[in-house]
Protein backbone atom coordinates (compact mmCIF):
# COMPACT_ATOMS: atom_id res chain seq x y z
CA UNK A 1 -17.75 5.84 14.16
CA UNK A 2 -15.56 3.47 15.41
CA UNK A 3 -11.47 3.46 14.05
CA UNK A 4 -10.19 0.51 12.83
CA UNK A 5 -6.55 -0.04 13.91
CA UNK A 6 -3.18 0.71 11.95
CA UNK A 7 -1.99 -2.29 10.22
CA UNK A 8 1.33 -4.07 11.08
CA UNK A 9 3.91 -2.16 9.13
CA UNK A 10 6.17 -5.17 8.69
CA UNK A 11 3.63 -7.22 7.31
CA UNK A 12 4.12 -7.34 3.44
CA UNK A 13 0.65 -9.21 3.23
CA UNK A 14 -2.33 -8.42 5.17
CA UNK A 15 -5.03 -11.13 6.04
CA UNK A 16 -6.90 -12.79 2.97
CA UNK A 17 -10.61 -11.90 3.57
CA UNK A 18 -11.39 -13.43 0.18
CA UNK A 19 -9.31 -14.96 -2.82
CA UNK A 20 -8.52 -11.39 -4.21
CA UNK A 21 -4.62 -11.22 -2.81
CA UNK A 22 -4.46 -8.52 -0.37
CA UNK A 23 -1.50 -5.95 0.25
CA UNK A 24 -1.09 -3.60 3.11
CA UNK A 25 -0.01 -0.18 1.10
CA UNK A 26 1.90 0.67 4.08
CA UNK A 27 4.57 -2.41 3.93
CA UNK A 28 4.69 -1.96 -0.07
CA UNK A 29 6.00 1.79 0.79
CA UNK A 30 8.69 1.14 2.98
CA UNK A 31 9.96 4.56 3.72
CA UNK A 32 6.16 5.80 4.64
CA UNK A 33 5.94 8.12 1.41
CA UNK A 34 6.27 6.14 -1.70
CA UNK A 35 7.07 3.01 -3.71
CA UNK A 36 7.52 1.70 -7.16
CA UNK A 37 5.99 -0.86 -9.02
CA UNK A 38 7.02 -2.17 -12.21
CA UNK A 39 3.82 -3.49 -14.70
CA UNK A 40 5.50 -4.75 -17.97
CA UNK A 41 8.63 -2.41 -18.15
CA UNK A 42 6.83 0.49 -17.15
CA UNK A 43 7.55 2.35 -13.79
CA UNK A 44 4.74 3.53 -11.86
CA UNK A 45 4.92 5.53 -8.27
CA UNK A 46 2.59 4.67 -5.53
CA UNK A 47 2.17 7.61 -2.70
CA UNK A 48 0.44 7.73 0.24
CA UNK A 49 -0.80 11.58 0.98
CA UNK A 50 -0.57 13.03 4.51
CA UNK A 51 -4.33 12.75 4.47
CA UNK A 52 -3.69 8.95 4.27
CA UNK A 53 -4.90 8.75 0.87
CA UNK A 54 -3.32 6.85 -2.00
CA UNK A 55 -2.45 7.96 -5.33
CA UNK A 56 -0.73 6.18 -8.40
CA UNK A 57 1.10 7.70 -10.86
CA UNK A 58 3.37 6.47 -13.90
């Protein structure tokens, strides 16, 4: 299996592949735990799990 290299963390935007806009989650949480993001008024919380998963909550 080969590993794919950590992204960039101070890229906010990671390299189109397609014309879906592309986000590495690891610039959009800043402090390497969590972020949030506003979708009309309403907070939500994006994490990123020590078992590098990601999980969104509102």
């Amino acid at each position: 299996m080969t590993m794919m290299p950590r992204p960039n963390p101070h890229l906010s935007r990671a390299e189109p592949t397609d014309a879906v806009p592309t986000y590495d989650a690891r610039a959009l949480v800043a402090d390497g735990v969590q972020a949030r993001i506003i979708l009309d008024g309403q907070p939500y919380v994006l994490r990123i799990t020590r078992a590098d998963k990601l999980i969104l909550t509102k």
